[in-house]
Structure formats: C-alpha cells, structure tokens
PDB file of N, CA and C in Angstrom:
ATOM      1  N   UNK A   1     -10.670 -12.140  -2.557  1.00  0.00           N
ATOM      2  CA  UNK A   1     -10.250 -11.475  -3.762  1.00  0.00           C
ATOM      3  C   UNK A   1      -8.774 -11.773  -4.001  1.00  0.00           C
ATOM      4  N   UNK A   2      -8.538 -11.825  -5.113  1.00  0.00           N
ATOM      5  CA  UNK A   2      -6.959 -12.664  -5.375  1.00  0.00           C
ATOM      6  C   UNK A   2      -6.855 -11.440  -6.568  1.00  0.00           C
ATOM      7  N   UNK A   3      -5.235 -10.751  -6.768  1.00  0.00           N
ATOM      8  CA  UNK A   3      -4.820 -10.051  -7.376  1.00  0.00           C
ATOM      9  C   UNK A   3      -3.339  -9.966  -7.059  1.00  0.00           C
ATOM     10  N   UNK A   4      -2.921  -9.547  -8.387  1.00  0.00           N
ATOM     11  CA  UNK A   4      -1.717  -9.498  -8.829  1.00  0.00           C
ATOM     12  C   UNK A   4      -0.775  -7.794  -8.861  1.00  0.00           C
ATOM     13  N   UNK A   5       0.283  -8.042  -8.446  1.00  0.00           N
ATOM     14  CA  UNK A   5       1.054  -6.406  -8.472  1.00  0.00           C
ATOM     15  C   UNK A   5       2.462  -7.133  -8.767  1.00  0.00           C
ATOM     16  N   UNK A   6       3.011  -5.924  -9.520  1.00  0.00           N
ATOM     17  CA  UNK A   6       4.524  -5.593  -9.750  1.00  0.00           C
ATOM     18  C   UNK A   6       5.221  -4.999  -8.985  1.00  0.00           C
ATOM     19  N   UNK A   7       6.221  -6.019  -8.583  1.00  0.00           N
ATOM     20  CA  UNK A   7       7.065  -5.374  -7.153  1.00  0.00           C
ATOM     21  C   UNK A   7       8.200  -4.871  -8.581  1.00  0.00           C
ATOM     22  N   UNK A   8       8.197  -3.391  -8.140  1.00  0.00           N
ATOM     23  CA  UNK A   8       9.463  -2.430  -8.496  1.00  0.00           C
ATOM     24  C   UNK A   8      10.786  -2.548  -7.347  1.00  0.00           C
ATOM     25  N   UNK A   9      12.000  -3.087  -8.089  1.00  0.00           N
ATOM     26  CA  UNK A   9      13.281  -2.652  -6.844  1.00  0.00           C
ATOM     27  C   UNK A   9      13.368  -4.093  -6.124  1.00  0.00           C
ATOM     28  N   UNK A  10      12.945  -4.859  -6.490  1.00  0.00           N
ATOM     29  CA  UNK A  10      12.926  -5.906  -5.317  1.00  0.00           C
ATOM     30  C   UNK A  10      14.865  -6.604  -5.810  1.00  0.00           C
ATOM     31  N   UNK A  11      15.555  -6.552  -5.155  1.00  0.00           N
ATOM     32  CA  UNK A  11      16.446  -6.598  -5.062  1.00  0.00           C
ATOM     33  C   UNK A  11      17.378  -8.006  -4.610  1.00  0.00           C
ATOM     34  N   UNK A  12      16.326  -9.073  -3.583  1.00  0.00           N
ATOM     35  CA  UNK A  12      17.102  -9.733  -3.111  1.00  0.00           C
ATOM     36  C   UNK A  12      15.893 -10.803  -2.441  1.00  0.00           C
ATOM     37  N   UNK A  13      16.047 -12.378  -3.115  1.00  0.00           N
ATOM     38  CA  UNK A  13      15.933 -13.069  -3.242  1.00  0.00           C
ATOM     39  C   UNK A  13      14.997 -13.796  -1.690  1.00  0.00           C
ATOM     40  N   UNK A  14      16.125 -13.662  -0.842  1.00  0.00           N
ATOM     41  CA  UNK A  14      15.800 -13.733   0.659  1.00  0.00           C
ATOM     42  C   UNK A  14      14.753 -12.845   1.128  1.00  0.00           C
ATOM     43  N   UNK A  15      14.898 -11.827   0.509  1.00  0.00           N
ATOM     44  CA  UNK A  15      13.909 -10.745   1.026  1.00  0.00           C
ATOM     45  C   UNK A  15      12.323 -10.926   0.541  1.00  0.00           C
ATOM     46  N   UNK A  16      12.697 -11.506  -1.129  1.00  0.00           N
ATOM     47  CA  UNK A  16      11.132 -12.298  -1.334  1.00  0.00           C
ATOM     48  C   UNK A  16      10.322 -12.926  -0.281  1.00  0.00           C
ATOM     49  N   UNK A  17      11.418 -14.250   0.358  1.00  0.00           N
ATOM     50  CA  UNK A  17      11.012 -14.794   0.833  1.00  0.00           C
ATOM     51  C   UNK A  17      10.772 -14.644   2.662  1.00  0.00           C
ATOM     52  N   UNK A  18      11.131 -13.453   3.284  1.00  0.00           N
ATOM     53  CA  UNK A  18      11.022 -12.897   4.488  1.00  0.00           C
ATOM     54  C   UNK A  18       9.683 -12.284   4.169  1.00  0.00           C
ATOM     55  N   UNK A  19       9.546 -11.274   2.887  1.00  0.00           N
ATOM     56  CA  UNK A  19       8.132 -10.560   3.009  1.00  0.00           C
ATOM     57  C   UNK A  19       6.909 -11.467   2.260  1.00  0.00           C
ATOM     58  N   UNK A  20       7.156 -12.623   1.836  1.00  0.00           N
ATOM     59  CA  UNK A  20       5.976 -13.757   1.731  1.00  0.00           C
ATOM     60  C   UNK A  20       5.710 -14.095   3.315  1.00  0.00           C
ATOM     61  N   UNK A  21       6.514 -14.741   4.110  1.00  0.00           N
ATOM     62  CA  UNK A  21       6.611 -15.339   5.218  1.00  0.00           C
ATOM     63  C   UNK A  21       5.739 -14.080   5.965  1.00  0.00           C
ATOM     64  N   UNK A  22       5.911 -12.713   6.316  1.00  0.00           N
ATOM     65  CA  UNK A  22       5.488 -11.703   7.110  1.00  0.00           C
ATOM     66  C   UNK A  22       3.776 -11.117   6.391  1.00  0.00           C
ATOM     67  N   UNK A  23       3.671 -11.552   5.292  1.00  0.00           N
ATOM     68  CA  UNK A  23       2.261 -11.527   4.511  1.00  0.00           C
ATOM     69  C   UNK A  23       1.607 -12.449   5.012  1.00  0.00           C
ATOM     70  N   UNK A  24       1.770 -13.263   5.030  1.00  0.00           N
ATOM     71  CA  UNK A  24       1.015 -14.260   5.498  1.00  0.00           C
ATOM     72  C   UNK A  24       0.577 -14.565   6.618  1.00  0.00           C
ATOM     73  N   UNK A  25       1.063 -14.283   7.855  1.00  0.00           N
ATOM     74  CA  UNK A  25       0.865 -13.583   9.009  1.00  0.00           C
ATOM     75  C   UNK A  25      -0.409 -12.404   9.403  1.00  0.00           C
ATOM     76  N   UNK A  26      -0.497 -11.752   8.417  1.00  0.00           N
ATOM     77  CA  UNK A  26      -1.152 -10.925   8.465  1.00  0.00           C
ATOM     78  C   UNK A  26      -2.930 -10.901   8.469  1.00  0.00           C
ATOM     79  N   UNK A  27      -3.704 -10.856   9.361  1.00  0.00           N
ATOM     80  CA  UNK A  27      -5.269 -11.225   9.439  1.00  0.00           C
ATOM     81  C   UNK A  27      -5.709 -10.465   8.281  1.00  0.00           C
ATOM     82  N   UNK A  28      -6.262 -11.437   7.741  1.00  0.00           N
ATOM     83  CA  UNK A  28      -7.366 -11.369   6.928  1.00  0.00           C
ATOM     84  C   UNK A  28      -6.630 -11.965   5.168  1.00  0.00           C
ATOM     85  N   UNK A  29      -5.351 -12.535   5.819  1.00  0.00           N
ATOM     86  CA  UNK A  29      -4.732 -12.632   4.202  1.00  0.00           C
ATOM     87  C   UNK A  29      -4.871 -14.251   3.957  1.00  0.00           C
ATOM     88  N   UNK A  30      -5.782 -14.757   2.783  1.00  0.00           N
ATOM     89  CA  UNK A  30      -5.839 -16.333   2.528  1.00  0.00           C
ATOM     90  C   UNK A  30      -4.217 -16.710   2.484  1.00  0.00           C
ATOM     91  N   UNK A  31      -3.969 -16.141   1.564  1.00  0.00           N
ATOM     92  CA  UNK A  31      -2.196 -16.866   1.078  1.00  0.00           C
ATOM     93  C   UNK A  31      -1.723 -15.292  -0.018  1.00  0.00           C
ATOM     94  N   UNK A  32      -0.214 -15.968   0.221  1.00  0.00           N
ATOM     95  CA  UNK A  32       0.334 -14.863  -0.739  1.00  0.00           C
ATOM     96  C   UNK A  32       1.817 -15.405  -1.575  1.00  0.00           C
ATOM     97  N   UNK A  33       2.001 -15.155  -2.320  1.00  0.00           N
ATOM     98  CA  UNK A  33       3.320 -15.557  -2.904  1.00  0.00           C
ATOM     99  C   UNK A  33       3.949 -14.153  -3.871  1.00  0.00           C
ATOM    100  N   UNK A  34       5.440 -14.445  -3.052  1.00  0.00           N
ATOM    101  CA  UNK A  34       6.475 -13.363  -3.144  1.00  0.00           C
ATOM    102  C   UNK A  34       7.162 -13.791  -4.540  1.00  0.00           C
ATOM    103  N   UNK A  35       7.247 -13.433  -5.925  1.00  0.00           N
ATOM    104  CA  UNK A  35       8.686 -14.034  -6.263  1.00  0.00           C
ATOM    105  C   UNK A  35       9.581 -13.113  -6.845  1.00  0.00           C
ATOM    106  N   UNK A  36      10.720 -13.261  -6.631  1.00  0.00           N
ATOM    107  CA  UNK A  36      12.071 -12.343  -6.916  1.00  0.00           C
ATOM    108  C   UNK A  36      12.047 -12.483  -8.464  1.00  0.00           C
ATOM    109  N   UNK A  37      11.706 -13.869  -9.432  1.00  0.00           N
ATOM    110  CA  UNK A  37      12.293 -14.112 -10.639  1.00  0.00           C
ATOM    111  C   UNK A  37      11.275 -13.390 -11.508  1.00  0.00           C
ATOM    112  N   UNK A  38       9.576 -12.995 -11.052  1.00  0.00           N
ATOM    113  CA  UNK A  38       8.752 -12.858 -11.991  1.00  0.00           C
ATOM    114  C   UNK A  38       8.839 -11.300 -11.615  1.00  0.00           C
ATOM    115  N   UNK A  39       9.344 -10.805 -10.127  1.00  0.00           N
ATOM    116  CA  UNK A  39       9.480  -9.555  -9.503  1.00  0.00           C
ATOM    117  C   UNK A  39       7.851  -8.879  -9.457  1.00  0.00           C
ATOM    118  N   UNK A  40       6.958 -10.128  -8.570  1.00  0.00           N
ATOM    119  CA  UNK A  40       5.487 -10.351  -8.697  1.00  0.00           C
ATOM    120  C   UNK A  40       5.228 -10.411  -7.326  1.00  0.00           C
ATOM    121  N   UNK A  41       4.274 -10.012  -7.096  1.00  0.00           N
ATOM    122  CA  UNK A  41       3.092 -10.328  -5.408  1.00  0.00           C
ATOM    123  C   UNK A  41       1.538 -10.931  -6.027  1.00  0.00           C
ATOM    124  N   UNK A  42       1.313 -11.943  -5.772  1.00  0.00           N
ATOM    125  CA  UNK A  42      -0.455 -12.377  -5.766  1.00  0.00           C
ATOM    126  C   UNK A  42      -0.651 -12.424  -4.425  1.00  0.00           C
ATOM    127  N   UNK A  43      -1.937 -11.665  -4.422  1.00  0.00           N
ATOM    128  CA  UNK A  43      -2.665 -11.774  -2.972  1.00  0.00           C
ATOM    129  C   UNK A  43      -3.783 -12.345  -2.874  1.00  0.00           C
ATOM    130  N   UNK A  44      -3.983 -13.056  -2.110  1.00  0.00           N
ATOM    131  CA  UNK A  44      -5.354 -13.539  -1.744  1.00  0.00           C
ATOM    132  C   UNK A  44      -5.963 -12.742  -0.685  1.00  0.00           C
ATOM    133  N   UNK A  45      -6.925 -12.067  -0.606  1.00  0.00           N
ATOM    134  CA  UNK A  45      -6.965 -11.224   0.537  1.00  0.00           C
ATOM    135  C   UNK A  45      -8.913 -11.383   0.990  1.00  0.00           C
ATOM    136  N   UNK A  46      -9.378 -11.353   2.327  1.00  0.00           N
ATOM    137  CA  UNK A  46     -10.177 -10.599   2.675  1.00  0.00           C
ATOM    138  C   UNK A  46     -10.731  -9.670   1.512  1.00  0.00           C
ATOM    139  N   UNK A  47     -12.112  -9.845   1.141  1.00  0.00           N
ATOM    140  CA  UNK A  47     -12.863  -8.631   0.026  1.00  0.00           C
ATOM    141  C   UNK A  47     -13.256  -7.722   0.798  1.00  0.00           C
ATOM    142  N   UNK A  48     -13.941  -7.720   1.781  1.00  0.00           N
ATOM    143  CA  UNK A  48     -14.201  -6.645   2.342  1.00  0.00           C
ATOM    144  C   UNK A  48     -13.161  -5.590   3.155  1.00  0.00           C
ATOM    145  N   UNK A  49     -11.970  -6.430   3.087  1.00  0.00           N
ATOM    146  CA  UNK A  49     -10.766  -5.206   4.081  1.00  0.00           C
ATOM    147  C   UNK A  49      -9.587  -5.574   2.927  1.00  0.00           C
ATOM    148  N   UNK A  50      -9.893  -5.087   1.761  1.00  0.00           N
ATOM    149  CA  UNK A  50      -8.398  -5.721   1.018  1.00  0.00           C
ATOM    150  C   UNK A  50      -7.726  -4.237   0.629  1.00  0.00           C
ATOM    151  N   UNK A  51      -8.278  -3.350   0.898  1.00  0.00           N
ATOM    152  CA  UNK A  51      -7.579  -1.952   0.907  1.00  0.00           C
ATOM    153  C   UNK A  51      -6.804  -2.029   2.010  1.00  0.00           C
ATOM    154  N   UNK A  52      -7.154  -2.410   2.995  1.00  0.00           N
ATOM    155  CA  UNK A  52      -6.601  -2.352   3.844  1.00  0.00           C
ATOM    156  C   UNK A  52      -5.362  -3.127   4.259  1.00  0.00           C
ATOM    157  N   UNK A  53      -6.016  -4.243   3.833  1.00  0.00           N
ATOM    158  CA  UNK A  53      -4.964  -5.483   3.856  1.00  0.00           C
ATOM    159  C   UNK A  53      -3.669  -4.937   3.136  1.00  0.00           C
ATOM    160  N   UNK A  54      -4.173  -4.424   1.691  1.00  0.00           N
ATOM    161  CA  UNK A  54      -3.123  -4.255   1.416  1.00  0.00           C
ATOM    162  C   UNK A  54      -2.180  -2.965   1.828  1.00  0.00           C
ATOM    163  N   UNK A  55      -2.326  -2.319   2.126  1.00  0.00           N
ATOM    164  CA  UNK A  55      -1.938  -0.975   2.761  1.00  0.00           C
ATOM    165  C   UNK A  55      -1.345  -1.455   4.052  1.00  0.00           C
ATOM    166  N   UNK A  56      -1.098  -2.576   4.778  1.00  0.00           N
ATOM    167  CA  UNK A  56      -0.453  -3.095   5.763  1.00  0.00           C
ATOM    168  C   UNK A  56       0.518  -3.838   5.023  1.00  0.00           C
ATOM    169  N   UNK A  57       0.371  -4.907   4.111  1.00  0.00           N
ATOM    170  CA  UNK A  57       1.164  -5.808   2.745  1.00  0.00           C
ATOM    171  C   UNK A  57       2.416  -4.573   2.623  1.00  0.00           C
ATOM    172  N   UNK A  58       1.786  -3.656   1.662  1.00  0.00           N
ATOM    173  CA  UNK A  58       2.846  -2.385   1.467  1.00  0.00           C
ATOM    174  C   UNK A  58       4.093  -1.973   2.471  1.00  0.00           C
ATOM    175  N   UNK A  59       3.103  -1.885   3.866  1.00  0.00           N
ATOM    176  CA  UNK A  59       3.877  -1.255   5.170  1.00  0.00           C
ATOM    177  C   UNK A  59       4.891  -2.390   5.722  1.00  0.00           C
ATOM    178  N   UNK A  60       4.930  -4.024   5.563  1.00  0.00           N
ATOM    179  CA  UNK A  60       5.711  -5.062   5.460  1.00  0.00           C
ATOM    180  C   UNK A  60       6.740  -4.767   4.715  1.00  0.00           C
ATOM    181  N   UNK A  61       6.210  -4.903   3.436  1.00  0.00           N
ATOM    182  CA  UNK A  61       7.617  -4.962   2.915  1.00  0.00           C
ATOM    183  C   UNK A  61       8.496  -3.849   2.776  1.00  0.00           C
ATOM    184  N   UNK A  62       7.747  -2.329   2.944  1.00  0.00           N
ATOM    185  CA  UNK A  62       8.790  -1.362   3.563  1.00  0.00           C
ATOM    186  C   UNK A  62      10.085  -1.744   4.670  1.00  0.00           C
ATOM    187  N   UNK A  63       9.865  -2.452   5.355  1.00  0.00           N
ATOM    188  CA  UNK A  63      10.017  -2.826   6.446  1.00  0.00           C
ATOM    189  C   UNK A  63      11.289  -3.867   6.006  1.00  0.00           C
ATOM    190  N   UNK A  64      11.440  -4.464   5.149  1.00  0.00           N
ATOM    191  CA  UNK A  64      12.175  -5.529   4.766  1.00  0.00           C
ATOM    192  C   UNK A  64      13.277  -5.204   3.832  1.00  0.00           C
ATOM    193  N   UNK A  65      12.398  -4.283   2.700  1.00  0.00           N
ATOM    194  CA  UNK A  65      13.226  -3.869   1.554  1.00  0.00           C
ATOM    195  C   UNK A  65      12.763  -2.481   1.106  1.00  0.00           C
ATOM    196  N   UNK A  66      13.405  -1.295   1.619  1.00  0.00           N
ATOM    197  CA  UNK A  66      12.827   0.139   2.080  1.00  0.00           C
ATOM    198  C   UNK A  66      12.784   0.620   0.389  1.00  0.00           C
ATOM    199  N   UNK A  67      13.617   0.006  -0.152  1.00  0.00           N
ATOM    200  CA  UNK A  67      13.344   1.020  -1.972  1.00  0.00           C
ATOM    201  C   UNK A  67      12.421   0.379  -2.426  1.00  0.00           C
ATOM    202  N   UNK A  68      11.818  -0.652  -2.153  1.00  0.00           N
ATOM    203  CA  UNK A  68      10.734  -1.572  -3.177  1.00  0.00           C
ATOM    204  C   UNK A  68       9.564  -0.699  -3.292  1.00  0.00           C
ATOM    205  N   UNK A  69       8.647  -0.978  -4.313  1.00  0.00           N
ATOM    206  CA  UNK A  69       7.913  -0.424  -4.651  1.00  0.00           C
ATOM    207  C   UNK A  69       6.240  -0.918  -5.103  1.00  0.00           C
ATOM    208  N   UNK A  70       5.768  -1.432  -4.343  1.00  0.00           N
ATOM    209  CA  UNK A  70       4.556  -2.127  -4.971  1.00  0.00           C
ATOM    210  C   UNK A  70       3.678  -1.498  -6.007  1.00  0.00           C
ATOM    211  N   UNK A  71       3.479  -1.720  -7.128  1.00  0.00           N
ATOM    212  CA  UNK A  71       2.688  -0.857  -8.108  1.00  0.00           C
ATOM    213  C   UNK A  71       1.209  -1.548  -8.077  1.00  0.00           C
ATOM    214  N   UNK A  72       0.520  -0.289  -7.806  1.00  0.00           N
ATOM    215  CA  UNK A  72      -1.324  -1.058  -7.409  1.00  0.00           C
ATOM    216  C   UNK A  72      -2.231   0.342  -8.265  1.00  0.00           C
TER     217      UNK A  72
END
C-alpha cells in the first residue's frame, strides 16, 4: 500500500533526510521518501501491518524532529 501524508513543522532539511534513511530500515517498509521542499512523506508499506508500520514511521521521526507532525 503506497500513501501520502503532510509532514507539519518539518523544519530542517538534514532531518528529511535522517528520517527517510531511519524509514527505511524499518520491516515491513517497501521504500519511503522524505521531502523538506514539498514538506511530504510517501510510504510504501506492508498492507497488512501498515497501521502499524506507520505508528513506528511516526515514533522515528519523533525521534529526529520532536515538533513535527505527521497528518494521517
């Protein structure tokens, strides 16, 4: 399943690219792309665990950039 969210707050450029790099990592994720300019996340995820998936996605980029805000 591939879907799209609006990163709220994303602030910093590098940080796009630390929480693409740490998504992708993550089991069950095909691919993902971070970008700072569209202030966008597409996920490719696992259909059967993509709640989940993403609810770990979320808990990443807390982790990177604590005000961001994924809107889902």
């Amino acid at each position: 399943m591939r879907k799209t969210f609006k990163l709220e707050d994303l602030d910093c450029a590098n940080c796009a690219a630390k929480m693409e790099h740490s998504i992708k990592k993550i089991d069950g994720v095909n691919d993902a792309t971070v970008s700072f300019m569209t202030q966008k996340l597409a996920l490719d995820a696992d259909d059967a665990r993509f709640d989940a998936i993403l609810d770990e996605v979320v808990r990443v980029c807390k982790k990177i950039e604590p005000d961001m805000v994924v809107v889902h």
